[in-house]
Protein backbone atom coordinates (compact mmCIF):
# COMPACT_ATOMS: atom_id res chain seq x y z
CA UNK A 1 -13.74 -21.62 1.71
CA UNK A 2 -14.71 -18.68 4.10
CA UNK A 3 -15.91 -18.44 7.67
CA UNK A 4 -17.24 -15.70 9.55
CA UNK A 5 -14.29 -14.98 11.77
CA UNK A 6 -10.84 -15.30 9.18
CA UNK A 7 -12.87 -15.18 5.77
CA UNK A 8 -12.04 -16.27 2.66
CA UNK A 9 -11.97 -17.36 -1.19
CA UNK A 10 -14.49 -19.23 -2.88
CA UNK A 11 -13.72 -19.86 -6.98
CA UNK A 12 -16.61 -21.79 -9.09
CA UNK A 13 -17.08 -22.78 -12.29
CA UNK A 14 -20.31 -23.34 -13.82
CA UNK A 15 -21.61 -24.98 -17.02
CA UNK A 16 -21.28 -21.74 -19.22
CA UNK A 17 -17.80 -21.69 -18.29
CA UNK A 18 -17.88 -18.81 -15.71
CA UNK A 19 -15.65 -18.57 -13.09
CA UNK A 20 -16.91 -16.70 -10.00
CA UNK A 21 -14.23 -16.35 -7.80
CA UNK A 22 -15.38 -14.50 -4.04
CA UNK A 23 -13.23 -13.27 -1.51
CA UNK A 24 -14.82 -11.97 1.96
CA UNK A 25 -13.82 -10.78 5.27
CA UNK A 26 -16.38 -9.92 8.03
CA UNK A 27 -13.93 -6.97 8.78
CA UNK A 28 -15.35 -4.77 5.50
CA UNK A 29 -14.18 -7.21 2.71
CA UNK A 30 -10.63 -6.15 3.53
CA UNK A 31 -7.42 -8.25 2.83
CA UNK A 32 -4.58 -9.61 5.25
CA UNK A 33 -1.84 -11.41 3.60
CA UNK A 34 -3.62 -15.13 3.59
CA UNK A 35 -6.43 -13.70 1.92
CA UNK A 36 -4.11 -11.82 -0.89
CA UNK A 37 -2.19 -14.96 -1.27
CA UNK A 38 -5.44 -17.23 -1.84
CA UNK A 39 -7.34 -14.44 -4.29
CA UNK A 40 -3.93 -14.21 -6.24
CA UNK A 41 -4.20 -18.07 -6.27
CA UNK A 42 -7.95 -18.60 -6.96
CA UNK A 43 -7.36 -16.09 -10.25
CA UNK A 44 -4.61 -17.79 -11.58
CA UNK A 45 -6.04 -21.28 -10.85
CA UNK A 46 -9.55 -20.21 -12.98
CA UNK A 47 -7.77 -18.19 -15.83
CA UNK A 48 -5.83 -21.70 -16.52
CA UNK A 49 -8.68 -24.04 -15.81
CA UNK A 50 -9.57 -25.33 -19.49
CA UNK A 51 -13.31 -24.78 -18.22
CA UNK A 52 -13.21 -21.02 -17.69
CA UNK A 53 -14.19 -19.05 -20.57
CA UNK A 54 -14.89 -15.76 -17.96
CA UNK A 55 -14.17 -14.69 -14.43
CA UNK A 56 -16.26 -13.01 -12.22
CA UNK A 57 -14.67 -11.23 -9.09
CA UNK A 58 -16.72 -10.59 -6.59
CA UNK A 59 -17.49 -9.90 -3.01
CA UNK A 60 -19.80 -11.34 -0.62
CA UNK A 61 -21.93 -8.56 1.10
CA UNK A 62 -24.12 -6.27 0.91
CA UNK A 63 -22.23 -2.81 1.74
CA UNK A 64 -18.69 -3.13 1.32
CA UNK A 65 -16.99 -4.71 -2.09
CA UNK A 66 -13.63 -3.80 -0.49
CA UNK A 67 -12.10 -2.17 2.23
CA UNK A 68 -8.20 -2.44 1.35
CA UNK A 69 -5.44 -3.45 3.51
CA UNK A 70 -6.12 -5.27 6.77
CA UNK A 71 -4.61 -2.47 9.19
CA UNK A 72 -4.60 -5.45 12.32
CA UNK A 73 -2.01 -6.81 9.93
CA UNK A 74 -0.43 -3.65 9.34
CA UNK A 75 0.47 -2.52 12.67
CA UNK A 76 1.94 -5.72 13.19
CA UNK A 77 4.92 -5.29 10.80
CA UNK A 78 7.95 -4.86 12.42
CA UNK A 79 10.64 -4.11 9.42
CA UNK A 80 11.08 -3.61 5.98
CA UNK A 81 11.06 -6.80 4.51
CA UNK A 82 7.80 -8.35 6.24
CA UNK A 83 6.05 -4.56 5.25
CA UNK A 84 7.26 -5.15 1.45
CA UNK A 85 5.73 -8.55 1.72
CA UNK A 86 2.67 -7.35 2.64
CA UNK A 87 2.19 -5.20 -0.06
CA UNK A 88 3.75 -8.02 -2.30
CA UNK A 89 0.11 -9.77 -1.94
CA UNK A 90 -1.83 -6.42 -3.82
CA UNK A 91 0.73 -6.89 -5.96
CA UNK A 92 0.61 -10.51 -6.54
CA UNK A 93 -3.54 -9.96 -7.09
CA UNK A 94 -3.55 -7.00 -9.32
CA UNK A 95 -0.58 -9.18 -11.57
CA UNK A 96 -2.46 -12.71 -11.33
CA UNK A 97 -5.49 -10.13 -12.83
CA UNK A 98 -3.16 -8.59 -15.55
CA UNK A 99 -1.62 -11.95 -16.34
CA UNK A 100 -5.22 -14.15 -16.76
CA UNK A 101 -5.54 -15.32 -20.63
CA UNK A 102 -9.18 -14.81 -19.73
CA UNK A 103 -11.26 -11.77 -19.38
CA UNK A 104 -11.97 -10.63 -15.39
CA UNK A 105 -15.34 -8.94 -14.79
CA UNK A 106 -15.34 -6.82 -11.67
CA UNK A 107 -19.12 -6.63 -9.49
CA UNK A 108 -18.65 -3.92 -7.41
CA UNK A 109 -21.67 -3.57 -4.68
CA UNK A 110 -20.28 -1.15 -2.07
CA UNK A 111 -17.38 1.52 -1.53
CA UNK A 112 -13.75 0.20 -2.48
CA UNK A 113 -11.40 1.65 -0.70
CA UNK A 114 -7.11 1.74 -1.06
CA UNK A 115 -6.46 -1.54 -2.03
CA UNK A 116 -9.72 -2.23 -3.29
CA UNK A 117 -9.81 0.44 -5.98
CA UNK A 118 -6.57 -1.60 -7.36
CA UNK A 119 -8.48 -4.50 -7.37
CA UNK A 120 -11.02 -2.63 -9.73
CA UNK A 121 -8.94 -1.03 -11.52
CA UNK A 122 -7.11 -4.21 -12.72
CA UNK A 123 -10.59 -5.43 -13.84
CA UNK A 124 -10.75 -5.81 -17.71
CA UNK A 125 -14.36 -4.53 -16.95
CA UNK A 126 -16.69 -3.39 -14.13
CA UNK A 127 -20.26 -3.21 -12.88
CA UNK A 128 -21.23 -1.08 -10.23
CA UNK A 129 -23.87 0.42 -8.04
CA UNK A 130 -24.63 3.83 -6.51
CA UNK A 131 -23.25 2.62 -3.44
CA UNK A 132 -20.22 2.01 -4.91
CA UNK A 133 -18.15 4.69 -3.84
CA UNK A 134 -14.88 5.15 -3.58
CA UNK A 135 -11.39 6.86 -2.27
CA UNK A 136 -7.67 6.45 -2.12
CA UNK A 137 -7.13 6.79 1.95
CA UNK A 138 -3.51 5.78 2.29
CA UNK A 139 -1.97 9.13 2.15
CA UNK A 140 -3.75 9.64 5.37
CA UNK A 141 -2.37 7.29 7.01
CA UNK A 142 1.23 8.04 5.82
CA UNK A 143 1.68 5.89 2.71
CA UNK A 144 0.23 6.23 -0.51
CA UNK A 145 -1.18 4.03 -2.78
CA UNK A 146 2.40 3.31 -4.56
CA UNK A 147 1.54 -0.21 -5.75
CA UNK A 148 -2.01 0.30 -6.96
CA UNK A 149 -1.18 3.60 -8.76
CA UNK A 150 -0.23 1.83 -12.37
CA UNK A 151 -3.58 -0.23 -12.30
CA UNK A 152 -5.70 3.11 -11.25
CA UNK A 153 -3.86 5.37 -13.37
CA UNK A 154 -4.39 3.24 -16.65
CA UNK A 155 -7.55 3.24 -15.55
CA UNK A 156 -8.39 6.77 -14.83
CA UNK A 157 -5.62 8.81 -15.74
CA UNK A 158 -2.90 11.01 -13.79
CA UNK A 159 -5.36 13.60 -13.05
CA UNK A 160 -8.13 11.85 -11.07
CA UNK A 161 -5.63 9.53 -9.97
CA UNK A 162 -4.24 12.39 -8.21
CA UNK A 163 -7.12 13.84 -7.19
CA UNK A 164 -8.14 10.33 -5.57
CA UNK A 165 -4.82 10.70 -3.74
CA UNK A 166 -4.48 14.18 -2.23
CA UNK A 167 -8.44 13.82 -1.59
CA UNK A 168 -7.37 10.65 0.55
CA UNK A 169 -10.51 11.37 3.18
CA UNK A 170 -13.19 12.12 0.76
CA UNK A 171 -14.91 9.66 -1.31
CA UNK A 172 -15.53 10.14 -4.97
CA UNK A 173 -19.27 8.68 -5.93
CA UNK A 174 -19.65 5.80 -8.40
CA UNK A 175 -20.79 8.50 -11.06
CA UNK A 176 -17.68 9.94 -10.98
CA UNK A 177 -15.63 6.67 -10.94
CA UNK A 178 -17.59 5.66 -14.47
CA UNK A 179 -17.22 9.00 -15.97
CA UNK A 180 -13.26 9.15 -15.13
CA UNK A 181 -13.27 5.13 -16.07
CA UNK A 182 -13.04 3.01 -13.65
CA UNK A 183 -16.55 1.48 -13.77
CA UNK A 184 -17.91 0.76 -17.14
CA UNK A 185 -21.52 0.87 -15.80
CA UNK A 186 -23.23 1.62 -13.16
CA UNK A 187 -27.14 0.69 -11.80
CA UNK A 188 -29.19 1.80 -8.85
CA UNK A 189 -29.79 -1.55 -7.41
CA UNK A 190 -27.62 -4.68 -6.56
CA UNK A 191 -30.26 -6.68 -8.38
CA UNK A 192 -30.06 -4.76 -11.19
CA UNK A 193 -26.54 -4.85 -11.70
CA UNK A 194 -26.93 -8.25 -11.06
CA UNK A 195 -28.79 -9.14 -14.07
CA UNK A 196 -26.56 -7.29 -16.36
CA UNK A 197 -23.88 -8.94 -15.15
CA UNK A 198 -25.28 -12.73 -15.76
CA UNK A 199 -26.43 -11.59 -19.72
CA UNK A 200 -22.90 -10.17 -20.20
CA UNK A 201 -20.82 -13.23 -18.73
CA UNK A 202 -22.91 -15.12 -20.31
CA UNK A 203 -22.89 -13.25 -23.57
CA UNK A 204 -18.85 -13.10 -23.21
CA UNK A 205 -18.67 -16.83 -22.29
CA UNK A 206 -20.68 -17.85 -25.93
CA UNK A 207 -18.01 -16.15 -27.91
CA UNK A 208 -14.69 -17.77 -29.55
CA UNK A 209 -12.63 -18.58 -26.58
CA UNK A 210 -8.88 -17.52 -28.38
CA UNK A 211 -10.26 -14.11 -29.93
CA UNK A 212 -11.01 -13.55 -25.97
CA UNK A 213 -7.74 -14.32 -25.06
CA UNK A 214 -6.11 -12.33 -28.13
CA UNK A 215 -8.41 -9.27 -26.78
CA UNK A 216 -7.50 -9.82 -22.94
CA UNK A 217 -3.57 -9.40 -24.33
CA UNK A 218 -4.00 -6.21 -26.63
CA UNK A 219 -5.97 -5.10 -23.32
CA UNK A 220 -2.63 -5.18 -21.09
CA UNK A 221 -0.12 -4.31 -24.18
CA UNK A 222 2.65 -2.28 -22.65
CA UNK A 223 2.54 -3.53 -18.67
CA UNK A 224 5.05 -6.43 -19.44
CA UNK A 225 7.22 -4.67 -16.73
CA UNK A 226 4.79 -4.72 -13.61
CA UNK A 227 6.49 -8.05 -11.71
CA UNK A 228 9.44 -5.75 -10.77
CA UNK A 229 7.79 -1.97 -11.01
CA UNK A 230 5.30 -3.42 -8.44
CA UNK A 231 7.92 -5.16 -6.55
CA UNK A 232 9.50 -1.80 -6.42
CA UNK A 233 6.79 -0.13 -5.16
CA UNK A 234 5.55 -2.60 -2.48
CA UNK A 235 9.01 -1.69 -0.65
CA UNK A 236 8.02 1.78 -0.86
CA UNK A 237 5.39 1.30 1.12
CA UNK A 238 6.77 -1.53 3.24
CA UNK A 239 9.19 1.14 4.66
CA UNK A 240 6.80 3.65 5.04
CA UNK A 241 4.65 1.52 7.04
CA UNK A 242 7.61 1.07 10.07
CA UNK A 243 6.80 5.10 10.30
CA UNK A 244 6.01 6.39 14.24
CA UNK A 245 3.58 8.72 11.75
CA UNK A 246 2.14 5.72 9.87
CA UNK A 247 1.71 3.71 13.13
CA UNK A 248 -0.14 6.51 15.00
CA UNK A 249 -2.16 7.05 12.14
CA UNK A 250 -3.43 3.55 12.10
CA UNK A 251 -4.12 2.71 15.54
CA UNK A 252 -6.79 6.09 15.65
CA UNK A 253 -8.32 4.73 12.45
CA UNK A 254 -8.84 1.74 14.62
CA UNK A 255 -10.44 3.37 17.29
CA UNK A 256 -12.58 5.26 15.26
């Protein structure tokens, strides 16, 4: 359940069998550890639920689908374990995504940023809108986006993944995100995504339920090593983090 101050995850099930699982934080959708832990929850929960035929991931507002790491939280980390922990939760969400049996829809209704470009990314497919822009920040801030980069490269490829990176202040519009591959489709209008997204979860949850789950495998073939490559990677940037550079960085993107 969410609240306006600390957020939160929602996950529903409906009669069709789609699972609409919502994660909001009043602080631009983006994700301190509880939050990670809960969304990493909430999708494993609904791809096991015998009800679920679909998921859904979402976020609830109208500008923002996701703003990436909480940088409160981040500035709090005092050494390299609790910073590798941190970044365990992307990891632990874009995993609980790869891992599902059952096919994750991404609605995506405003810019995605850092961590929230993984999110996407780790989407078996995703609907967008024109405000859906998006950029890779963190080398700006003196990381880089080390755990995220297998999800967004499989996505998008090495070249626009590294383009993304080095281009860590500029955001990429949700034209280009569908032509590199990230988003599948994209609509002018919220409403309009909207209504492709209910006749293709819909559509999606009609079908045989094991052919789904033999697609949703053949979709991830190959990634059988991301518990320990994003492990690896989350220390990366847990050590990075502790960084006088990375610190400084962080506290003017605060003040901004």
């Amino acid at each position: 359940m969410s609240d306006s101050v600390n957020g939160g995850i929602t996950c529903n099930v409906d009669n069709s069998g789609i699972a609409t699982v919502s994660f909001y934080h009043p602080a631009q959708n983006s994700l301190p550890s509880a939050l990670l832990r809960d969304l990493a929850d909430k999708i494993e929960t609904a791809g096991h639920d015998s009800r679920t035929r679909v998921i859904v991931l979402k976020s609830e507002s109208d500008r923002t689908f996701c703003a990436g790491a909480s940088f409160d939280e981040l500035l709090q980390i005092n050494d390299k374990a609790a910073g590798a922990q941190f970044f365990m939760g992307f990891a632990r969400v874009i995993n609980a995504m790869r891992k599902s049996p059952k096919i994750i829809i991404a609605r995506v209704q405003g810019k995605a940023v850092g961590g929230g470009v993984g999110i996407a990314a780790a989407a078996d497919y995703c609907l967008a809108t024109e405000a859906a822009a998006i950029k890779l920040s963190e080398l700006a801030i003196g990381i880089g986006p080390f755990v995220i980069s297998p999800a967004v490269i499989r996505k998008v490829g090495l070249p626009a993944f590294s383009q993304l990176s080095i281009r860590a202040v500029d955001f990429q519009p949700a034209r280009w995100a569908r032509e590199k591959g990230l988003y599948n489709e994209v609509y002018e209008t919220a409403p309009e995504m909207d209504e492709a997204l209910n006749k293709l979860s819909q559509k999606l949850a009609s079908y045989h339920p094991e052919a789904l789950v033999s697609l949703k495998r053949i979709f991830w073939e190959s990634t059988e090593n991301w518990d320990e490559l994003l492990a690896e990677r989350a220390a990366i940037s847990g050590e990075l983090v502790l960084s006088d550079f990375t610190q400084q960085a962080l506290r003017s993107f605060l003040k901004k």
